[in-house]
C-alpha atoms as a PDB file:
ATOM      1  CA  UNK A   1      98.038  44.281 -53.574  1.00  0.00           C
ATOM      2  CA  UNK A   2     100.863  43.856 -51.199  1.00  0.00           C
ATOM      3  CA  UNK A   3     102.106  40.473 -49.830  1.00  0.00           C
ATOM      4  CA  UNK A   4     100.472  40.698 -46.036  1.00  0.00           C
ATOM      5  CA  UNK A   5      96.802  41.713 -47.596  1.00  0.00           C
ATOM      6  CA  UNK A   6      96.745  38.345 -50.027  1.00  0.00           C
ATOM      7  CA  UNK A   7      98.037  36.462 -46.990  1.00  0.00           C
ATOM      8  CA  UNK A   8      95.275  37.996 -44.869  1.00  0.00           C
ATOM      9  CA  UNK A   9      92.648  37.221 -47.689  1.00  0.00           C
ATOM     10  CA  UNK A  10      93.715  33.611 -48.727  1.00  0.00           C
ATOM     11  CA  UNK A  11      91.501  31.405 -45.674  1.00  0.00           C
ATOM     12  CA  UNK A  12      88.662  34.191 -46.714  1.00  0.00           C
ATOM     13  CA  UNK A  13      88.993  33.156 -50.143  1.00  0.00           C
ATOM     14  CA  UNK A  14      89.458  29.498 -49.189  1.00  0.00           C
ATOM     15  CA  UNK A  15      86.343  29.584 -47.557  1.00  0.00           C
ATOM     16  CA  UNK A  16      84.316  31.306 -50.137  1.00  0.00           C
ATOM     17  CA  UNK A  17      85.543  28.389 -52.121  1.00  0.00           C
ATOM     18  CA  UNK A  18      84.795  25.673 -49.818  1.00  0.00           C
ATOM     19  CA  UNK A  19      80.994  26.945 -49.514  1.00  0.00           C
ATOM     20  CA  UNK A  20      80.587  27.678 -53.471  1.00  0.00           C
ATOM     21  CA  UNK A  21      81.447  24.085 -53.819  1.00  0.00           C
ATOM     22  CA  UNK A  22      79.155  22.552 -51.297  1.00  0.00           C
ATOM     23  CA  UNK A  23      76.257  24.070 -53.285  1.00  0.00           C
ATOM     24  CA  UNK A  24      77.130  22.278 -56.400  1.00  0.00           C
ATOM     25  CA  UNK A  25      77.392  19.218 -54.580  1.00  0.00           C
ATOM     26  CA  UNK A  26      73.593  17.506 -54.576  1.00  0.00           C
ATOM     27  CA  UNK A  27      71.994  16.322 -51.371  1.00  0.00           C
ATOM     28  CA  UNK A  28      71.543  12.579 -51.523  1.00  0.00           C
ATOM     29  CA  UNK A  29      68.405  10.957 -52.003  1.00  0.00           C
ATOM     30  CA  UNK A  30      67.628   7.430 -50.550  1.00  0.00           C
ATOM     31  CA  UNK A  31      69.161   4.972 -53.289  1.00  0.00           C
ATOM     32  CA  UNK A  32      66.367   2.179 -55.046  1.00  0.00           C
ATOM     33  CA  UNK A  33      66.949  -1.260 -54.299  1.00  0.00           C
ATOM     34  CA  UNK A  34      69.202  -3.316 -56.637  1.00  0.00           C
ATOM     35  CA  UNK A  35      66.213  -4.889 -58.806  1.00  0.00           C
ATOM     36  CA  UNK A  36      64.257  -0.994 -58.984  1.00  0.00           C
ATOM     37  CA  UNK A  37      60.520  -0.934 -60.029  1.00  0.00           C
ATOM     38  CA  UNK A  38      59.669  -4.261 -62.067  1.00  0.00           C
ATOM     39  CA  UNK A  39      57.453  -2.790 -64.399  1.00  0.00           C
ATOM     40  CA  UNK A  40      58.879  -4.280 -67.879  1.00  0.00           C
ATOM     41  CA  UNK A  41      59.150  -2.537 -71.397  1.00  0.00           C
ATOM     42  CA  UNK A  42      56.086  -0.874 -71.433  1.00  0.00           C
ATOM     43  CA  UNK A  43      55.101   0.187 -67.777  1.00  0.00           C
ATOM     44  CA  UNK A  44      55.620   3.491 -67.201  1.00  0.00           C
ATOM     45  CA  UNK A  45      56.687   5.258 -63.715  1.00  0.00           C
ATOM     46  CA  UNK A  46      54.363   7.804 -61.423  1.00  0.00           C
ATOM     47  CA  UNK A  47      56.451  10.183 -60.366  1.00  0.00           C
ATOM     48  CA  UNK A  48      54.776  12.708 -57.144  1.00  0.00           C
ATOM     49  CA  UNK A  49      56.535  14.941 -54.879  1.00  0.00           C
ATOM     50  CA  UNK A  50      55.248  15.966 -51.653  1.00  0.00           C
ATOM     51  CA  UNK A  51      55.576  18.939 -49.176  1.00  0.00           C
ATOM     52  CA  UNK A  52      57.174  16.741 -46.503  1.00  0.00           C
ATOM     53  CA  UNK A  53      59.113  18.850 -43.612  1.00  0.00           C
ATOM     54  CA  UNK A  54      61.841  16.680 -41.920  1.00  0.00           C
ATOM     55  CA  UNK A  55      60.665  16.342 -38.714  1.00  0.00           C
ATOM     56  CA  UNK A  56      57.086  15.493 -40.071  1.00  0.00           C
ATOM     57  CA  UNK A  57      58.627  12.298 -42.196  1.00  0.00           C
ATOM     58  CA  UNK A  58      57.896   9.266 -40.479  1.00  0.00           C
ATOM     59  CA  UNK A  59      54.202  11.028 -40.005  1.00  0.00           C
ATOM     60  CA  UNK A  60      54.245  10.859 -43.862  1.00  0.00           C
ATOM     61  CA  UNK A  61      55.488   7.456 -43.619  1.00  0.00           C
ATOM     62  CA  UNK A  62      52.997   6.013 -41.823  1.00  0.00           C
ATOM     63  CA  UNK A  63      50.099   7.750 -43.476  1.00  0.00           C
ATOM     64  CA  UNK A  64      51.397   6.053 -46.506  1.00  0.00           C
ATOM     65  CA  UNK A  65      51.374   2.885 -45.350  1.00  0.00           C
ATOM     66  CA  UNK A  66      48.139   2.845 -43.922  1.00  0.00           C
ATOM     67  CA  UNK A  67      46.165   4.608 -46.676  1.00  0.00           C
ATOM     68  CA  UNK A  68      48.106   4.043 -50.553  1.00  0.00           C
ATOM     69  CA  UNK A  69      50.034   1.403 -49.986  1.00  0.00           C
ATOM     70  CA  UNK A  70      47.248  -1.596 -49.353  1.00  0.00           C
ATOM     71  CA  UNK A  71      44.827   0.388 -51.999  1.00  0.00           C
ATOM     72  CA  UNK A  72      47.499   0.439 -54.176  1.00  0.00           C
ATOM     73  CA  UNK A  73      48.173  -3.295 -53.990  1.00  0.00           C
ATOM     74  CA  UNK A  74      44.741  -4.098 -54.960  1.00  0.00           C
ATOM     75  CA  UNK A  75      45.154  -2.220 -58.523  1.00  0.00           C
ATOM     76  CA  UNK A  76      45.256  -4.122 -61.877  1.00  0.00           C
ATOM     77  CA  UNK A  77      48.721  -2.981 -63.169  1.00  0.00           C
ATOM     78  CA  UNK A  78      50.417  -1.789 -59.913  1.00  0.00           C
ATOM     79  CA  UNK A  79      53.678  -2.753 -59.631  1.00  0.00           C
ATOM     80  CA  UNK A  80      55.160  -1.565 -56.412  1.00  0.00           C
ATOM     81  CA  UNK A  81      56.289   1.967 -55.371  1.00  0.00           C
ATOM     82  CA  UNK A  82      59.227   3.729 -53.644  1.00  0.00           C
ATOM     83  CA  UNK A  83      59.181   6.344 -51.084  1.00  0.00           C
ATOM     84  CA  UNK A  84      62.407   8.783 -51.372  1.00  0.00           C
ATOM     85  CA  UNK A  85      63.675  11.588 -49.213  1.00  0.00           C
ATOM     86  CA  UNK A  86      65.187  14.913 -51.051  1.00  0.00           C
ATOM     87  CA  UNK A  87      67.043  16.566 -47.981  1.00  0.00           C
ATOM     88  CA  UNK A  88      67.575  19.378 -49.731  1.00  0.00           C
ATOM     89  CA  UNK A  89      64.050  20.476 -50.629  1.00  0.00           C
ATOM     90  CA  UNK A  90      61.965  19.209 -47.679  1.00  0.00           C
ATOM     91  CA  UNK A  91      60.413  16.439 -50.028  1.00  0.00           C
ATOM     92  CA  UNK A  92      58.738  12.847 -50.311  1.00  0.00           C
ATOM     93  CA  UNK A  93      59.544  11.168 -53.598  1.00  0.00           C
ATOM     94  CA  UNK A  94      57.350   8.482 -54.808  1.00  0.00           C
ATOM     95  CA  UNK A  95      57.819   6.475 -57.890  1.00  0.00           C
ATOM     96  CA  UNK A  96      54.872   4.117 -58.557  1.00  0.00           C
ATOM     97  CA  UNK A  97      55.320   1.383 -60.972  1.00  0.00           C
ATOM     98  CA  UNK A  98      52.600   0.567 -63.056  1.00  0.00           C
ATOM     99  CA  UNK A  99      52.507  -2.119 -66.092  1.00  0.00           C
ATOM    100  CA  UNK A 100      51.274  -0.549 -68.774  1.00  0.00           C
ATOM    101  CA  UNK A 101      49.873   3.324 -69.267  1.00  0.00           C
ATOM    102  CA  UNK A 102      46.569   1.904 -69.835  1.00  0.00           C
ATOM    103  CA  UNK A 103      46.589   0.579 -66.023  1.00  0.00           C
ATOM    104  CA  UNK A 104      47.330   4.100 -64.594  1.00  0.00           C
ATOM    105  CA  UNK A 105      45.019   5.843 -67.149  1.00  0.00           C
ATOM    106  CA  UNK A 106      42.194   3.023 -65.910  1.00  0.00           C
ATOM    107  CA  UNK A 107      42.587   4.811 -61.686  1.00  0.00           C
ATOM    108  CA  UNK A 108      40.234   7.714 -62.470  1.00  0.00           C
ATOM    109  CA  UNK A 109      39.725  10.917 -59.930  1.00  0.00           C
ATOM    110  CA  UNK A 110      36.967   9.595 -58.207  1.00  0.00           C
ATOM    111  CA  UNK A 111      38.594   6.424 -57.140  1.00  0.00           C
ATOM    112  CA  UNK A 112      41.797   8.643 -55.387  1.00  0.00           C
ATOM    113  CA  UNK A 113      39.444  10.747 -53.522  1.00  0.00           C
ATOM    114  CA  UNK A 114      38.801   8.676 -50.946  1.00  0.00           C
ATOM    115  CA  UNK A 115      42.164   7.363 -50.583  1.00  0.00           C
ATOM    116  CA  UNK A 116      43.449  10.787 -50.582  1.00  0.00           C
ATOM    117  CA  UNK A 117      41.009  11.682 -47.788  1.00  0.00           C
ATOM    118  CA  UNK A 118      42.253   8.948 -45.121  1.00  0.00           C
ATOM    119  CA  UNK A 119      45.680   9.925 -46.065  1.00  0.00           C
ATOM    120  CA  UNK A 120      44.954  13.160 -44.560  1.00  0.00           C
ATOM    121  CA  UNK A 121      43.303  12.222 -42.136  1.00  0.00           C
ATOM    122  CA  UNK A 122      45.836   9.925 -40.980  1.00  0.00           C
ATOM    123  CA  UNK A 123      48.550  12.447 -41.190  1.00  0.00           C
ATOM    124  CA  UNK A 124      46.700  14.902 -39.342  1.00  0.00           C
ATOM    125  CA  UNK A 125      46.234  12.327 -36.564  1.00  0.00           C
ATOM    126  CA  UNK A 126      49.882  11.058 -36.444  1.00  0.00           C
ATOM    127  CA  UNK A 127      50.555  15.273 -36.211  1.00  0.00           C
ATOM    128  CA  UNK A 128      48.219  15.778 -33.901  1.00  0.00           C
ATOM    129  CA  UNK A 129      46.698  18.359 -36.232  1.00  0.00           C
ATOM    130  CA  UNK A 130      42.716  19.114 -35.908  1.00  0.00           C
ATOM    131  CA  UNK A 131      42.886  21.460 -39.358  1.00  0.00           C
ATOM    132  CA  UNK A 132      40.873  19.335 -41.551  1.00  0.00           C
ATOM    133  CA  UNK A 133      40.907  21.712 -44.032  1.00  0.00           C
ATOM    134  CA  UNK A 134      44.310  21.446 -45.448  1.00  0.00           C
ATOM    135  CA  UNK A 135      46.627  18.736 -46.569  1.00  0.00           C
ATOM    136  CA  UNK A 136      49.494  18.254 -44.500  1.00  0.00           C
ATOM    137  CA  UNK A 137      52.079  16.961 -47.023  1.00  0.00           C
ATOM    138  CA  UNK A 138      50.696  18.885 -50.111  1.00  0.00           C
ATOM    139  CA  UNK A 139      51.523  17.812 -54.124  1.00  0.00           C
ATOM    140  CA  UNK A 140      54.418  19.590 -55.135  1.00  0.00           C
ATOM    141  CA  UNK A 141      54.488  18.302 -58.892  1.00  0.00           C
ATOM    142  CA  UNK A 142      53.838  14.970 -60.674  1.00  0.00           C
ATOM    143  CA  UNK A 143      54.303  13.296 -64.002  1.00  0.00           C
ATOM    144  CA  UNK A 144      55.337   9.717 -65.642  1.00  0.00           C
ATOM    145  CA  UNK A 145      58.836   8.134 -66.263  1.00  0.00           C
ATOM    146  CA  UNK A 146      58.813   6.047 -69.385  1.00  0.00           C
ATOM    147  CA  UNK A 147      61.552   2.913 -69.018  1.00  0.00           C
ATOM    148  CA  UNK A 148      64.495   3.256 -71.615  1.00  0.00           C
ATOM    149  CA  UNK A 149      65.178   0.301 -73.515  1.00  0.00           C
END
């Protein structure tokens, strides 16, 4: 290639470059609070991720807080919880502490239904949403964090 075509190409190729790199770089996600989850050496960590769309978060927020968070406090074993935000995927990120395994094992199905169902409901009203049908901040994935020691 001649001399005036690199010249011409090198702010293409600088920005190719610039954008390549910004996709490696991860979004950040709300940081825990210097002590964490106190859920000693052999709690283990719920991990759930949620269908939250950014302008819908403080409607996930609030559903939260009036629907998990005081039946959660009244659980043998809970330990406290935090609510993330991944920017990048549209996500709520909640890590629930529990004591021991046995304390998360002892919340069966039928105990979270009705919890689950004011959630909703509460969302739905904070959206303005009449579809009682769906859930409007649907379970993405979930799974357990085991502290390392």
């Amino acid at each position: 290639m001649n001399r005036p075509v690199l010249i011409g190409l090198s702010p293409l190729f600088l920005v190719v470059l610039w954008m390549a790199l910004s996709l490696l770089r991860p979004e950040p996600v709300a940081a825990l609070p210097a002590g964490g989850l106190q859920i000693g050496e052999s709690g283990v960590v719920e991990v759930l991720r949620l269908k939250v769309p950014a302008a819908q978060r403080s409607c996930w927020r609030r559903a939260e807080e009036l629907s998990w968070e005081p039946w959660l406090g009244q659980q043998a074993g809970y330990r406290g919880r935090e609510l993330l935000w991944d920017a990048t995927h549209q996500e709520g990120v909640l890590l629930i502490g529990w004591a021991r395994q046995a304390d998360w094992d002892a919340v069966s199905p039928g105990r979270l239904d009705p919890v689950q169902t004011r959630f909703e409901a509460e969302a739905r009203h904070c959206l303005g949403s009449s579809d009682g049908a769906t859930n409007p901040f649907p379970l993405v994935s979930s799974g357990a964090l085991l502290p390392e020691r």
